[in-house]
Protein backbone atom coordinates (compact mmCIF):
# COMPACT_ATOMS: atom_id res chain seq x y z
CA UNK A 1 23.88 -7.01 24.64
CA UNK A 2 25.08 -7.63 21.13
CA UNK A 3 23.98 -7.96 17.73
CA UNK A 4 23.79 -11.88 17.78
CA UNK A 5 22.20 -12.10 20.91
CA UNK A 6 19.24 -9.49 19.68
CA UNK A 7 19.40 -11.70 16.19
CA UNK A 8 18.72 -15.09 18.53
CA UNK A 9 16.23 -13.00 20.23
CA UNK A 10 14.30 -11.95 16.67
CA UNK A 11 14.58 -15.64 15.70
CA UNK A 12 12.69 -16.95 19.54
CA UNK A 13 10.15 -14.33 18.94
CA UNK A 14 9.18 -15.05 15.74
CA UNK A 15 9.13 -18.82 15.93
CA UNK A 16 7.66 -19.20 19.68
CA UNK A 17 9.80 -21.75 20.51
CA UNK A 18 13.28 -22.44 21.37
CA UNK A 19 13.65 -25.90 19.47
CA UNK A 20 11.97 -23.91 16.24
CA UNK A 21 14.77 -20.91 16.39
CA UNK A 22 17.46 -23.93 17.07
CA UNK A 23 16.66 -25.12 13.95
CA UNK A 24 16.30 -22.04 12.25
CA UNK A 25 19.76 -20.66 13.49
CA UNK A 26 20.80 -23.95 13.41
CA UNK A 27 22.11 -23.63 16.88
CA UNK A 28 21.06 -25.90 19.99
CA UNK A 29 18.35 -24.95 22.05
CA UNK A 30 20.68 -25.02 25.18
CA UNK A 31 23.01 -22.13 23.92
CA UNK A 32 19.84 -20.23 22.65
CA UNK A 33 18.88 -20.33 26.23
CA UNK A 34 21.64 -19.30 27.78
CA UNK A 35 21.70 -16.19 25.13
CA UNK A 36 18.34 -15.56 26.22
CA UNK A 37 19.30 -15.69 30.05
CA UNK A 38 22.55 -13.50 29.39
CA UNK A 39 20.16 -11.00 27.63
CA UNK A 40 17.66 -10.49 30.27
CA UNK A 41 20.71 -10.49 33.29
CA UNK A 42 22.33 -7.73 31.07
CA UNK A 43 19.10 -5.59 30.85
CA UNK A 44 17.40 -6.57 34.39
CA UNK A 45 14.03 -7.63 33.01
CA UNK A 46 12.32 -10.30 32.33
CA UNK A 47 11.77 -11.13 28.73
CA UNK A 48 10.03 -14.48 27.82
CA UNK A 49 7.85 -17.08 29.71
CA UNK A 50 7.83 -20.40 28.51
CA UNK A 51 5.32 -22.89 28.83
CA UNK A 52 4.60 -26.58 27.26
CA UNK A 53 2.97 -24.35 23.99
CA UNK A 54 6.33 -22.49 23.60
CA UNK A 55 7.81 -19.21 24.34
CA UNK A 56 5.56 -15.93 24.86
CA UNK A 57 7.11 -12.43 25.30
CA UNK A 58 6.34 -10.78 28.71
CA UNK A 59 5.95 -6.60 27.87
CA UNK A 60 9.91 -5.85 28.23
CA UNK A 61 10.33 -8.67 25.56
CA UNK A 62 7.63 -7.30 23.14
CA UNK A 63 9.39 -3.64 23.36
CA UNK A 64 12.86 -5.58 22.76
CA UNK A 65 11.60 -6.92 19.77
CA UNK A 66 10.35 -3.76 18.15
CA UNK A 67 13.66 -2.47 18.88
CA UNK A 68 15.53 -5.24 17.95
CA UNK A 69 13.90 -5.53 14.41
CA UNK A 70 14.97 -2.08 13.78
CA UNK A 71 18.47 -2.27 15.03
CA UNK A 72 19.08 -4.97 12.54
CA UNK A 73 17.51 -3.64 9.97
CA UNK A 74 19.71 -0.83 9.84
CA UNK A 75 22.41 -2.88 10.32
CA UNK A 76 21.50 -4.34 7.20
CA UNK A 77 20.65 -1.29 4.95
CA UNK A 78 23.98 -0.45 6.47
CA UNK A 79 26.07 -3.31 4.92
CA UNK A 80 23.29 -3.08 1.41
CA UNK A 81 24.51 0.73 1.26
CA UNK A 82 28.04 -0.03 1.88
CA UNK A 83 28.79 -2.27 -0.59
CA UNK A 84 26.32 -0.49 -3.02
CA UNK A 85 28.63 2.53 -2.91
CA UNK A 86 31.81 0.25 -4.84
CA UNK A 87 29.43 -0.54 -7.59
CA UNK A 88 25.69 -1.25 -8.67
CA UNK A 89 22.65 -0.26 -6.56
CA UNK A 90 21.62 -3.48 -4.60
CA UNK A 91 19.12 -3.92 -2.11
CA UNK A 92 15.61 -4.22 -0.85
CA UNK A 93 13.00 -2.40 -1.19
CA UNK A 94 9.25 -2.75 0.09
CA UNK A 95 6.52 -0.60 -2.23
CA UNK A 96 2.60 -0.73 -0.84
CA UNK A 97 0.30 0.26 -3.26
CA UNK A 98 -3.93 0.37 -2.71
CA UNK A 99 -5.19 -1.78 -5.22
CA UNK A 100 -6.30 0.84 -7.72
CA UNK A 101 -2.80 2.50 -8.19
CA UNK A 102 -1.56 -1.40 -8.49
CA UNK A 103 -3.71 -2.26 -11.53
CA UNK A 104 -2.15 1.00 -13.48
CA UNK A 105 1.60 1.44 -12.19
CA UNK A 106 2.13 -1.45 -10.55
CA UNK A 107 3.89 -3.35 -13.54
CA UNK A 108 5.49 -0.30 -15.41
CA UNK A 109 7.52 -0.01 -11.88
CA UNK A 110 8.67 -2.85 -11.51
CA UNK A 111 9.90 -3.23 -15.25
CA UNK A 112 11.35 -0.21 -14.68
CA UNK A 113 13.25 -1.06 -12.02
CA UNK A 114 14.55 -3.94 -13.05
CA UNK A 115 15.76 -2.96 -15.96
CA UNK A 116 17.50 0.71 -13.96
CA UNK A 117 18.97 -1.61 -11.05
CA UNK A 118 18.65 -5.31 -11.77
CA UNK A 119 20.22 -5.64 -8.28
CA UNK A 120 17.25 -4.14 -6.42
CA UNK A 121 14.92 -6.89 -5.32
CA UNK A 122 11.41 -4.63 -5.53
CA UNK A 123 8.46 -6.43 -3.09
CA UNK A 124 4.95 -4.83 -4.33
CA UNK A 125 2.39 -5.00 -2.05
CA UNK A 126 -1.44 -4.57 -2.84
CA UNK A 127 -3.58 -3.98 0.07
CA UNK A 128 -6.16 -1.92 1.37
CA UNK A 129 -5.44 1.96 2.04
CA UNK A 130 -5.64 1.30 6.06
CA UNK A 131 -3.00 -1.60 5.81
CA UNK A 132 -0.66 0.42 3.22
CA UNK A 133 -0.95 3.17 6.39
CA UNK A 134 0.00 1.25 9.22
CA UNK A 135 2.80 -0.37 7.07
CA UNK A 136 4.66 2.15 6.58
CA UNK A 137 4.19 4.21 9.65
CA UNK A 138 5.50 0.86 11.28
CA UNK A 139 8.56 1.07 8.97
CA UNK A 140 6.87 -2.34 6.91
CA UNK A 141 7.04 -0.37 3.72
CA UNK A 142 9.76 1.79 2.72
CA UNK A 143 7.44 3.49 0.21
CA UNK A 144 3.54 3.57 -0.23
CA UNK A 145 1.24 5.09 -2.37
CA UNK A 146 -1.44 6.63 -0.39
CA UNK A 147 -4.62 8.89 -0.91
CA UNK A 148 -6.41 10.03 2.07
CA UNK A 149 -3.34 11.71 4.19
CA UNK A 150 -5.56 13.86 6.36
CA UNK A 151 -4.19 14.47 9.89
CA UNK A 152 -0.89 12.40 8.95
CA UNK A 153 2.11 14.26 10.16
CA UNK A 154 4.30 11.09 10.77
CA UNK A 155 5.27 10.45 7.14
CA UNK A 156 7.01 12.61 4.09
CA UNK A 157 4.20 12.94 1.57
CA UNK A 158 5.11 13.79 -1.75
CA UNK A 159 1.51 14.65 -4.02
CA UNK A 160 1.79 13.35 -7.59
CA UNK A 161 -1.46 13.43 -9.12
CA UNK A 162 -5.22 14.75 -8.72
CA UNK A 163 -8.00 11.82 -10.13
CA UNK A 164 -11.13 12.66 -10.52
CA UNK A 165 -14.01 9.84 -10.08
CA UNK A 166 -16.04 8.56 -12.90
CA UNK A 167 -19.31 7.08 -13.30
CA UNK A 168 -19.49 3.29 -14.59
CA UNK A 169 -21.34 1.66 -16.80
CA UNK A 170 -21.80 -1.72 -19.33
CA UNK A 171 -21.64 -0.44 -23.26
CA UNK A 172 -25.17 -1.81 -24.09
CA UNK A 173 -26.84 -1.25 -20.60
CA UNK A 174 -26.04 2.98 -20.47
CA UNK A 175 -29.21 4.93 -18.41
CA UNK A 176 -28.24 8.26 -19.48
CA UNK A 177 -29.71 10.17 -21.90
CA UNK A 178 -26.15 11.78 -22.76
CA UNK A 179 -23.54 9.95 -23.95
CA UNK A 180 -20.82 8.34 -22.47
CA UNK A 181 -18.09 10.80 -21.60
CA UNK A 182 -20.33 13.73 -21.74
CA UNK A 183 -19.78 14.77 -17.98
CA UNK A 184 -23.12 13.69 -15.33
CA UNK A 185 -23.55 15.15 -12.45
CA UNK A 186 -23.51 12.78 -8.67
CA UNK A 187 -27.77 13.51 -8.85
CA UNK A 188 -28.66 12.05 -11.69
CA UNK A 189 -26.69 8.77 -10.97
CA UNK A 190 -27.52 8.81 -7.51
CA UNK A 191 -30.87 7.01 -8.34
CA UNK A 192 -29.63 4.45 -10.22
CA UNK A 193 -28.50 1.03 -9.03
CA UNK A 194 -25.04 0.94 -7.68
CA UNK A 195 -22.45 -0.85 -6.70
CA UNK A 196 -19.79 0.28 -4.55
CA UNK A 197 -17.36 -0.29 -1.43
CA UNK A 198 -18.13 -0.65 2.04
CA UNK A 199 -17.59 2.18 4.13
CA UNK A 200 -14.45 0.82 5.25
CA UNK A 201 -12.96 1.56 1.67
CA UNK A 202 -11.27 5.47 1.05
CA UNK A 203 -13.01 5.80 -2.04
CA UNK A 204 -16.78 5.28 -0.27
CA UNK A 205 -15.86 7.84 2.55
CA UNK A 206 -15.14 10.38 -0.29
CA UNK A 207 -17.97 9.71 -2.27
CA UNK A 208 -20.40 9.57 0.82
CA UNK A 209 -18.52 12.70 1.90
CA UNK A 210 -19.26 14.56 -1.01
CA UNK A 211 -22.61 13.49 -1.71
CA UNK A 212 -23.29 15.02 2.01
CA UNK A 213 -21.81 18.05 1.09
CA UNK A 214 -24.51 18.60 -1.95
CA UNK A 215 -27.49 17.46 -0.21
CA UNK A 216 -27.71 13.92 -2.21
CA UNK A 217 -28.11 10.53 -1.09
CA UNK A 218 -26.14 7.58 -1.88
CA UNK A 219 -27.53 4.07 -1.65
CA UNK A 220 -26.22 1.59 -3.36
CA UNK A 221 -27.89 -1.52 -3.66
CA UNK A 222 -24.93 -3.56 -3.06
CA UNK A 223 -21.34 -3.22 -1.15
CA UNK A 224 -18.59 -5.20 -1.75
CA UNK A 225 -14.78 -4.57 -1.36
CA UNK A 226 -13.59 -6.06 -4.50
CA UNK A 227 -12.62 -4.22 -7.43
CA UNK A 228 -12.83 -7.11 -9.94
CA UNK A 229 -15.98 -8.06 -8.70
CA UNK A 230 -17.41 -4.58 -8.95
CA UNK A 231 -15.86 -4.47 -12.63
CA UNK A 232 -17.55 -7.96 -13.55
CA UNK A 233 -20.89 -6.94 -12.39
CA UNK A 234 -21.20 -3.87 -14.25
CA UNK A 235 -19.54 -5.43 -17.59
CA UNK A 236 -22.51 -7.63 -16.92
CA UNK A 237 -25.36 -5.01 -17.13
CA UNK A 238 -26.11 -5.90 -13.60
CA UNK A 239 -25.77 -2.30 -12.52
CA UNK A 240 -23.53 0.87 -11.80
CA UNK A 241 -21.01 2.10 -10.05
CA UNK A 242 -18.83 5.10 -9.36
CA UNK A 243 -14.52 4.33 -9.07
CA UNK A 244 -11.86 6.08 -10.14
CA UNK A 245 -10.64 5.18 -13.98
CA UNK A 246 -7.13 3.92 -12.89
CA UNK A 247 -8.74 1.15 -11.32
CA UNK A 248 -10.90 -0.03 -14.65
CA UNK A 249 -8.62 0.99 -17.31
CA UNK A 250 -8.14 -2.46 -18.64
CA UNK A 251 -11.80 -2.78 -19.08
CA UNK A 252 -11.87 0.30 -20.14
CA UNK A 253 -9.46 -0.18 -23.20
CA UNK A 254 -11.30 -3.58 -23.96
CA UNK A 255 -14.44 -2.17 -24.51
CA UNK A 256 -16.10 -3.79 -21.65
CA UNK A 257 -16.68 -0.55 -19.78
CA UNK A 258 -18.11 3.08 -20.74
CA UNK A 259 -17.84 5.94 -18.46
CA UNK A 260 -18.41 9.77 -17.85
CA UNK A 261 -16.70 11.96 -15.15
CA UNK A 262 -18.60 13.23 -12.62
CA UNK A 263 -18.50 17.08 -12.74
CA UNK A 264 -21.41 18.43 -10.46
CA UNK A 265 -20.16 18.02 -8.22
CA UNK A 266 -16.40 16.87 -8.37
CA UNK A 267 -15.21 13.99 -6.59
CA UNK A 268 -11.64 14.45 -6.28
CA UNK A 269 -8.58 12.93 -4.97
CA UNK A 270 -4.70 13.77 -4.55
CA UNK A 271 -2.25 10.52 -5.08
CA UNK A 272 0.64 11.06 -2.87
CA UNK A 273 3.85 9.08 -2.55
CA UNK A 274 5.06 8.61 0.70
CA UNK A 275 7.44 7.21 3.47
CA UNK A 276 8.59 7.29 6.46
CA UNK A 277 11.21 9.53 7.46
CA UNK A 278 12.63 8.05 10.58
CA UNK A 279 13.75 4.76 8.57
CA UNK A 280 17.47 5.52 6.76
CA UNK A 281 16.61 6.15 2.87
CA UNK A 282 18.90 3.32 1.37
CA UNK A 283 20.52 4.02 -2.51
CA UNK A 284 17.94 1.73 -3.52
CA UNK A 285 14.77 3.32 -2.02
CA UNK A 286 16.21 6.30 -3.49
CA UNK A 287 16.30 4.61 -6.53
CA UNK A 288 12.37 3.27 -6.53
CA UNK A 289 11.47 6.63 -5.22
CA UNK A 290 12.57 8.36 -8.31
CA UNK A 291 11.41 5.69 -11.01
CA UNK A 292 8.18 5.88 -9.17
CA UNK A 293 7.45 9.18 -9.99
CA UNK A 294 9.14 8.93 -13.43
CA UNK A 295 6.70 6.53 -14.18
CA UNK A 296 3.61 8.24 -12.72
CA UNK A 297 4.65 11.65 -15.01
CA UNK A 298 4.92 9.13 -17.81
CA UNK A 299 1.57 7.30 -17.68
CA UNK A 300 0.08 11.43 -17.46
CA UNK A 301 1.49 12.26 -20.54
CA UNK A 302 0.78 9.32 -22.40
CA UNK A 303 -3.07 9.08 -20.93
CA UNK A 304 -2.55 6.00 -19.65
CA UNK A 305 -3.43 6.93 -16.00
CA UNK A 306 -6.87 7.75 -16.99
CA UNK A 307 -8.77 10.07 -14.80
CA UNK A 308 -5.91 11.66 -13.80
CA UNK A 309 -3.82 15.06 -13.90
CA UNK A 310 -0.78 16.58 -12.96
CA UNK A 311 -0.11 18.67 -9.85
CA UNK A 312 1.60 21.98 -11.25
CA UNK A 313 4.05 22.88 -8.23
């Protein structure tokens, strides 16, 4: 087994067909499968099944391919960190971020970085706090930005803020009889017509969490997992809702939003960086890591990452 046969291998996988990896690798299909056939005599198993619709990986294969993807990747970080040590930092780096933390740090980082290491090729990707997980456990991501880490023990987690949830509302449409940014308390709001996630999103299971903690009920009148959509409905006077201030602080700064932390009781939530410590920590993802939080302790002191505060360690 060598490093172009597992590379051939990667390339069948991923295209399901021999003729599709020929042209890919630009390589005939014969020679692919006689790679193929040279790679399962070599490990004794049986590794693909073909069939008019293409190739399909039998178990062995699928367990090859996991492995091979990481051999080669290392490989590659390899040869990135290399030839990074004669000179500038080069490389790639993968950065998941929920979509929240995305809408405040998500363009400060990457101007950051390219203007640190204009050789680092950053990849930002916004997803859902259950995707950014499983990416990065899977080795997907090389860094994520993550909130609810209970029970993970797989990944280095490095905390970097505390936010603190607020309650939403349109300018002319406000139900309280304080005013906004006086703090309300999860009661009082709890009657009103919201708008919030599903119970699939991290920010619902901690407010739904909380609320059962203080004896109140939370029923909002609609659920939908989409942040923009939650932010056009209440700049509309259509109704409420509760989110963190990260995630609205465009709105916020245009006028087209008013809100008041929640205080009684909190709703609270730690911002962690993290990654997985079984992939090889390239210069590069060294380098992201520490603009990262460079830029998180510079939106804090500027006020920029509304909602939030420091961590004193």
């Amino acid at each position: 087994m060598d490093i172009r046969q597992l590379r051939y291998f990667v390339a069948i996988a991923e295209e399901g067909s021999m003729t599709a990896a020929g042209e890919r690798l630009h390589i005939a299909q014969p020679s692919l499968s006689l790679h193929v056939r040279q790679l399962e005599e070599s490990l004794g198993a049986k590794l693909v099944t073909r069939s008019a619709k293409g190739v399909v990986l039998t178990e062995q294969g699928q367990i090859l391919l996991a492995r091979a993807r990481d051999i080669l990747q290392m490989i590659e970080r390899t040869e990135e960190d290399v030839r990074a040590s004669y000179g500038n930092v080069t490389g790639s780096v993968a950065f998941g971020m929920p979509s929240s933390a995305a809408l405040v740090m998500g363009v400060p980082l990457a101007e950051t970085v390219r203007l640190a290491a204009p050789g680092v090729n950053l990849r930002i990707a916004e997803a859902m706090s259950g995707s950014i997980l499983d990416w990065v456990t899977t080795g997907e991501l090389d860094l994520a930005v993550l909130y609810d880490v209970a029970g993970i023990r797989q990944l280095s987690l490095r905390p970097m803020l505390t936010e603190i949830a607020h309650f939403f509302s349109a300018p002319d449409s406000w139900p309280l009889k304080s005013e906004p940014g006086v703090p309300v308390s999860l009661k009082e709001i709890a009657r009103l017509d919201l708008f919030l996630p599903s119970r699939a999103h991290g920010l619902r299971k901690l407010i739904d969490s909380v609320a059962r903690s203080n004896g109140v009920t939370i029923s909002p009148v609609l659920e939908i997992d989409s942040l923009a959509n939650i932010k056009a409905l209440v700049s509309r006077a259509s109704g409420y809702s509760i989110l963190m201030p990260a995630a609205a602080h465009e709105a916020l700064a245009a006028g087209n939003l008013v809100c008041s932390p929640i205080c009684d009781p909190l709703i609270e939530r730690k911002v962690y960086l993290a990654r997985n410590p079984e992939k090889t920590m390239t210069r590069a993802c060294d380098l992201v890591e520490r603009n990262a939080i460079s830029v998180v302790e510079d939106l804090l002191a500027r006020d920029l990452w509304y909602g939030g505060k420091r961590i004193e360690r």
